[in-house]
N, C-alpha and C. Protein backbone atom coordinates (compact mmCIF):
# COMPACT_ATOMS: atom_id res chain seq x y z
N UNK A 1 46.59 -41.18 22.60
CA UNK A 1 45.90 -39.94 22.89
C UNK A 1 44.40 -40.21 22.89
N UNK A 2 43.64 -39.98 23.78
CA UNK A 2 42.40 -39.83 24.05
C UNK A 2 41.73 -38.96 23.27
N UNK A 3 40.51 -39.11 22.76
CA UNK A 3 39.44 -38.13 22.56
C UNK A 3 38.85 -37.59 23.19
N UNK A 4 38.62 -36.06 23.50
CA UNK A 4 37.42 -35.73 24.65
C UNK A 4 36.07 -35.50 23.89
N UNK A 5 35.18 -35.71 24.57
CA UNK A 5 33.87 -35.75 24.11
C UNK A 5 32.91 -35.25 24.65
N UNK A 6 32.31 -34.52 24.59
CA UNK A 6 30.74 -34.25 24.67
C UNK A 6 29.66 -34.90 25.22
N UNK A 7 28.81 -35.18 25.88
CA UNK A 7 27.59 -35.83 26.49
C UNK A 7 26.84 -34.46 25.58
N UNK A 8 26.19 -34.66 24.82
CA UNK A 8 25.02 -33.75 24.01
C UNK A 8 23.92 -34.34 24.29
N UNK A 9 23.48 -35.34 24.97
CA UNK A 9 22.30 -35.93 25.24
C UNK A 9 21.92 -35.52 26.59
N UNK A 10 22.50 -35.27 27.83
CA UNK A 10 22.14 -35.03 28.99
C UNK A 10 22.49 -33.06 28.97
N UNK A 11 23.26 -32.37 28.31
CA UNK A 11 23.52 -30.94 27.97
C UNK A 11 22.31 -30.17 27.83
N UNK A 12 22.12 -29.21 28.81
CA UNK A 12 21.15 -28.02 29.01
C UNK A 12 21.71 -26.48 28.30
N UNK A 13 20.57 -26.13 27.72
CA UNK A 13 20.93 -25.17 26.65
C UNK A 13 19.81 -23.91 27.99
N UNK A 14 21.23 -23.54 28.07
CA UNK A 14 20.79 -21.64 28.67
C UNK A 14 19.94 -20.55 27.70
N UNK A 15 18.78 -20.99 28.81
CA UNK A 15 17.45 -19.96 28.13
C UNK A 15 17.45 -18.57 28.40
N UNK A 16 17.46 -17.58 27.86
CA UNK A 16 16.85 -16.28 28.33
C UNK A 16 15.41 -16.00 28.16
N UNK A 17 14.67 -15.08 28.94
CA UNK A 17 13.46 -15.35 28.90
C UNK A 17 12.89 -14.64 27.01
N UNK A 18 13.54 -14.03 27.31
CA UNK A 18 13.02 -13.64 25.45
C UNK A 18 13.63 -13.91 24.83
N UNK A 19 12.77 -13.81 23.57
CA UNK A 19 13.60 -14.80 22.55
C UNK A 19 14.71 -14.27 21.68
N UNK A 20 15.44 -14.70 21.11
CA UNK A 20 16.11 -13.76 20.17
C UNK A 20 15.50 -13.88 18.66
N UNK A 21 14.77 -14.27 18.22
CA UNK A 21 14.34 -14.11 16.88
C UNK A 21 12.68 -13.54 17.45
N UNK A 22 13.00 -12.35 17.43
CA UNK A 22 12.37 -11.37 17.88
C UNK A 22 10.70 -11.19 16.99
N UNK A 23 10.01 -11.10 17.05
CA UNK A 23 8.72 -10.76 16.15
C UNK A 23 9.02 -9.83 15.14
N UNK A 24 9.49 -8.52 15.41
CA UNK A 24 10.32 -7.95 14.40
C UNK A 24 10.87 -8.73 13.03
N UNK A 25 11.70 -9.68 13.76
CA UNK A 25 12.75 -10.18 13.01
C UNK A 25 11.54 -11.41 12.21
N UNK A 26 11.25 -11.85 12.86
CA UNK A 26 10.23 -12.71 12.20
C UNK A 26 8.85 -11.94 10.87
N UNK A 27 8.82 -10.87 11.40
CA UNK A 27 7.88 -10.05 10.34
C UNK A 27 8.79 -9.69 9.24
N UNK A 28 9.84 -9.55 9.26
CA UNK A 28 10.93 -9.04 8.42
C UNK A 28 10.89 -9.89 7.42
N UNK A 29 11.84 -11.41 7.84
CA UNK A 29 11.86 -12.96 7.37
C UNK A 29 10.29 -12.86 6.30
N UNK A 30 9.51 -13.15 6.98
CA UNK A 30 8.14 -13.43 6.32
C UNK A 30 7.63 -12.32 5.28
N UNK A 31 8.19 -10.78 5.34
CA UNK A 31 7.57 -10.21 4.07
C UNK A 31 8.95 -10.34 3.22
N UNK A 32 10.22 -10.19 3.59
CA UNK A 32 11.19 -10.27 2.84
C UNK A 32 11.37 -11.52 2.16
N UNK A 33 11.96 -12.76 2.27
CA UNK A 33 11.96 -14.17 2.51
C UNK A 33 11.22 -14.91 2.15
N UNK A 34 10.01 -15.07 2.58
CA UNK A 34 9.26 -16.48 2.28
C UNK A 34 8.38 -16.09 0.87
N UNK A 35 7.99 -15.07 0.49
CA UNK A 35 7.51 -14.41 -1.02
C UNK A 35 8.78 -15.29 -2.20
N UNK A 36 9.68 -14.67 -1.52
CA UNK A 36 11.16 -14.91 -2.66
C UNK A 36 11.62 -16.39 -3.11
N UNK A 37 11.29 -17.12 -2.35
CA UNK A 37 11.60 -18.10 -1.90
C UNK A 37 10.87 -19.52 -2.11
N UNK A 38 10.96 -20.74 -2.53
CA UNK A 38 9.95 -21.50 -3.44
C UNK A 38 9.58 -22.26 -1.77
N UNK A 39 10.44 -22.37 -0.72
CA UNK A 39 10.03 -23.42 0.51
C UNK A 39 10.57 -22.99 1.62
N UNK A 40 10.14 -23.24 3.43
CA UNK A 40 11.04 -22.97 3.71
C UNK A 40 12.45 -23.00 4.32
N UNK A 41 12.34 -23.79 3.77
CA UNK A 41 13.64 -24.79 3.95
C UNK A 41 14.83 -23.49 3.36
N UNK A 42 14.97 -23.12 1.79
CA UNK A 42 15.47 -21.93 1.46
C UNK A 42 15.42 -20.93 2.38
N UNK A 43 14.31 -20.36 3.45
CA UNK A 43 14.97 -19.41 4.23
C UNK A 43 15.29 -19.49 5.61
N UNK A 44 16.14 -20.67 5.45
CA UNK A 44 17.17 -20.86 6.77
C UNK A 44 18.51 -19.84 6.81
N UNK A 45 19.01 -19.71 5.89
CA UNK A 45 20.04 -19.26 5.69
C UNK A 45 19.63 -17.54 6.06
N UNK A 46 19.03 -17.04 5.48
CA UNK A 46 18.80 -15.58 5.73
C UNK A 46 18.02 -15.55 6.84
N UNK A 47 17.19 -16.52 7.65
CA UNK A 47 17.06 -16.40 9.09
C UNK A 47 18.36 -16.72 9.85
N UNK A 48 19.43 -17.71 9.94
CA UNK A 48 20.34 -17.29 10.76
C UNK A 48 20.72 -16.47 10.29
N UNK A 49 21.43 -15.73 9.26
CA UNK A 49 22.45 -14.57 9.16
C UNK A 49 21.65 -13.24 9.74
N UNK A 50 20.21 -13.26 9.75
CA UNK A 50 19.79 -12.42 10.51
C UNK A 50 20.42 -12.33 11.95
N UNK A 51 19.80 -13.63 12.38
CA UNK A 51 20.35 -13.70 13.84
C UNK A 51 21.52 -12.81 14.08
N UNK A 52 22.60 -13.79 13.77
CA UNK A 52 24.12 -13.56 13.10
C UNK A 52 24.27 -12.16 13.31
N UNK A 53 23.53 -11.46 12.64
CA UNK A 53 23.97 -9.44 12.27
C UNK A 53 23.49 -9.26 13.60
N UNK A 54 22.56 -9.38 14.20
CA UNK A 54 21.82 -8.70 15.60
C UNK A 54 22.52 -8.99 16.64
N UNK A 55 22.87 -10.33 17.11
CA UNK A 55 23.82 -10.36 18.07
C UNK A 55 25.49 -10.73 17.90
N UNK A 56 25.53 -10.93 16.74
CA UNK A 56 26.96 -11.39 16.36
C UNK A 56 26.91 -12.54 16.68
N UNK A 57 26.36 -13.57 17.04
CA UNK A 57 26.73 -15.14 17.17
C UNK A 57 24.73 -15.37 17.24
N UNK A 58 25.45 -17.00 17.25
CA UNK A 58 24.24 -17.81 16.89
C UNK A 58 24.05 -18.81 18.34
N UNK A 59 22.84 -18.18 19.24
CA UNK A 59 23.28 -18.91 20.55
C UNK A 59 22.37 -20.41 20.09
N UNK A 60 22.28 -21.56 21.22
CA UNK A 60 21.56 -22.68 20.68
C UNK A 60 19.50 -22.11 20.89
N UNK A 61 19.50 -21.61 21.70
CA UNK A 61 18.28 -21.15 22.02
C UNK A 61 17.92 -20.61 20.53
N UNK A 62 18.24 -19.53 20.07
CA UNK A 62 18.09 -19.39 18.76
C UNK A 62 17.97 -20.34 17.12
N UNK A 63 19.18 -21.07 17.56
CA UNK A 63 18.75 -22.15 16.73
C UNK A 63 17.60 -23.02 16.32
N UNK A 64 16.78 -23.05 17.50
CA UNK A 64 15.78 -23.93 18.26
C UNK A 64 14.16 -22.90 17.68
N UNK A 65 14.77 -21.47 18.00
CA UNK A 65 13.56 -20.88 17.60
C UNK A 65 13.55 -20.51 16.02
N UNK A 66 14.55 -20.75 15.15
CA UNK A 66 14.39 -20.44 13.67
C UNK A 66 13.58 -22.17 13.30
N UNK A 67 14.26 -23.10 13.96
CA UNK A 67 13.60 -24.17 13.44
C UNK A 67 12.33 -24.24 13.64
N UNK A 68 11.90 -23.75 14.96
CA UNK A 68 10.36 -23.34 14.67
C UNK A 68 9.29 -22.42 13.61
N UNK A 69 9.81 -21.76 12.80
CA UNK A 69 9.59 -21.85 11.35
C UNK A 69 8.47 -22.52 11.02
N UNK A 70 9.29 -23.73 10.65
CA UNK A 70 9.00 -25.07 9.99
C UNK A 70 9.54 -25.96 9.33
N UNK A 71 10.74 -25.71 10.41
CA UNK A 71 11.75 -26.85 9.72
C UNK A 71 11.89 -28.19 10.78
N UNK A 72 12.41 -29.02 10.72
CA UNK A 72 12.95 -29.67 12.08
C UNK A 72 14.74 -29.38 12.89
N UNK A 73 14.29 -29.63 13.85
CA UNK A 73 15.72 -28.94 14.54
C UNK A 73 17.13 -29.66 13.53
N UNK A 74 16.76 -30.78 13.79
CA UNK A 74 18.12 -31.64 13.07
C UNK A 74 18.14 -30.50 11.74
N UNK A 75 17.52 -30.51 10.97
CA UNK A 75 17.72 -29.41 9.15
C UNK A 75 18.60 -28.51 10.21
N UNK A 76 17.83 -27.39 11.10
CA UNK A 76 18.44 -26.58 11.26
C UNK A 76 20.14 -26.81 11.98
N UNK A 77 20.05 -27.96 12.52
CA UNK A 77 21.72 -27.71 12.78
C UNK A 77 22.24 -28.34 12.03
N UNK A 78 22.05 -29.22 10.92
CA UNK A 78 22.77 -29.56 9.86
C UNK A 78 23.45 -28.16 9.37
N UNK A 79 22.39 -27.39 8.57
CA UNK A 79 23.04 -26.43 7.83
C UNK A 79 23.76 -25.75 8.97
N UNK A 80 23.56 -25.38 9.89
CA UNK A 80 24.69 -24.48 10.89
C UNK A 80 25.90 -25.02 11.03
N UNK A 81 26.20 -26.44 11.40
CA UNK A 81 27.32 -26.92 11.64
C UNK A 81 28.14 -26.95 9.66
N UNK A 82 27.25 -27.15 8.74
CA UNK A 82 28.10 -26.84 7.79
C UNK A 82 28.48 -25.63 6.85
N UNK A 83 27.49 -24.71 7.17
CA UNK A 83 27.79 -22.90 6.70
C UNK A 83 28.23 -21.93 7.49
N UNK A 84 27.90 -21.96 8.89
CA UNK A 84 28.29 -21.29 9.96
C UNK A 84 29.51 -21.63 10.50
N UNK A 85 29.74 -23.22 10.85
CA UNK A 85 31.01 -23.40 11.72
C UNK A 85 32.28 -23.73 11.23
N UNK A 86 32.21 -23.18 9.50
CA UNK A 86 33.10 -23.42 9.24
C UNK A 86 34.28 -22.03 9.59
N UNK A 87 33.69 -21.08 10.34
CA UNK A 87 34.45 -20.17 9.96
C UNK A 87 35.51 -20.22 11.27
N UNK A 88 35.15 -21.04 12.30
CA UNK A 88 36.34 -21.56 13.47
C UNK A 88 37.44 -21.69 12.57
N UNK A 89 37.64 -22.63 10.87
CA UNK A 89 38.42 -23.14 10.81
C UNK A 89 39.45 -21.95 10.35
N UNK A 90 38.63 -20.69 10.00
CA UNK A 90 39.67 -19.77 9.29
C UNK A 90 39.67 -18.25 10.18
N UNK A 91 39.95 -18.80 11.36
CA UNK A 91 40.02 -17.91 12.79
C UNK A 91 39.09 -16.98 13.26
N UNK A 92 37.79 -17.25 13.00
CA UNK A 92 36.54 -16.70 13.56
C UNK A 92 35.62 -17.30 13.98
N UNK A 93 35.23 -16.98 15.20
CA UNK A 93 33.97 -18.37 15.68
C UNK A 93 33.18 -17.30 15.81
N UNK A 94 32.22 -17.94 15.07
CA UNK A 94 30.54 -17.77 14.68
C UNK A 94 29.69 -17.93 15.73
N UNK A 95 30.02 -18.92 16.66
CA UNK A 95 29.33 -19.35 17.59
C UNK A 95 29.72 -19.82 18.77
N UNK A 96 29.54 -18.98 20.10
CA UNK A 96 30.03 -19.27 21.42
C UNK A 96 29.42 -20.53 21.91
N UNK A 97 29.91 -21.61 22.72
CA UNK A 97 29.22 -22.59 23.44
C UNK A 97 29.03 -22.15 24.97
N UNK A 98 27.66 -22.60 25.35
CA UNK A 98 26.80 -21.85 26.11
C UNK A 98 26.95 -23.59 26.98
């Protein structure tokens, strides 16, 4: 049996022109969040689940704009692929592929 696989290196991530981590959402994050919080590395988690509540999934475009923060992209999909995608395994996907 074969593996199928992915090319993630040549894969184009579908932009919409606005963003989804909205200024709103970002003023929110920053008086709620980063006060509470010793780094911000700690408010990854309550920036995606923001996401998360607003549109119900976590597109990659989004991903891309929480890591702009100040995190690096890799942090941010580390923690996604291990808090978010686990929930495929117990019949809910968190996250559509685009």
């Amino acid at each position: 049996m074969a593996w199928i696989t992915e090319n993630r290196r040549t894969q184009t991530v579908d932009r919409r022109p606005e963003p989804y981590l909205t200024d709103d959402m970002k003023i929110d994050l920053a008086n709620k969040y980063f006060p509470r919080y010793p780094n911000k590395r700690a408010v990854l988690l309550p920036a995606l689940h923001a996401v998360q509540h607003v549109y119900g999934w976590i597109p990659t475009q989004a991903l891309e704009e929480v890591a702009a923060l100040g995190l690096t992209e890799a942090e941010t999909r580390r923690v996604f692929e291990s808090e978010f995608a686990q929930g495929r395994e117990r019949g809910r996907a968190t996250r559509r592929r685009t």
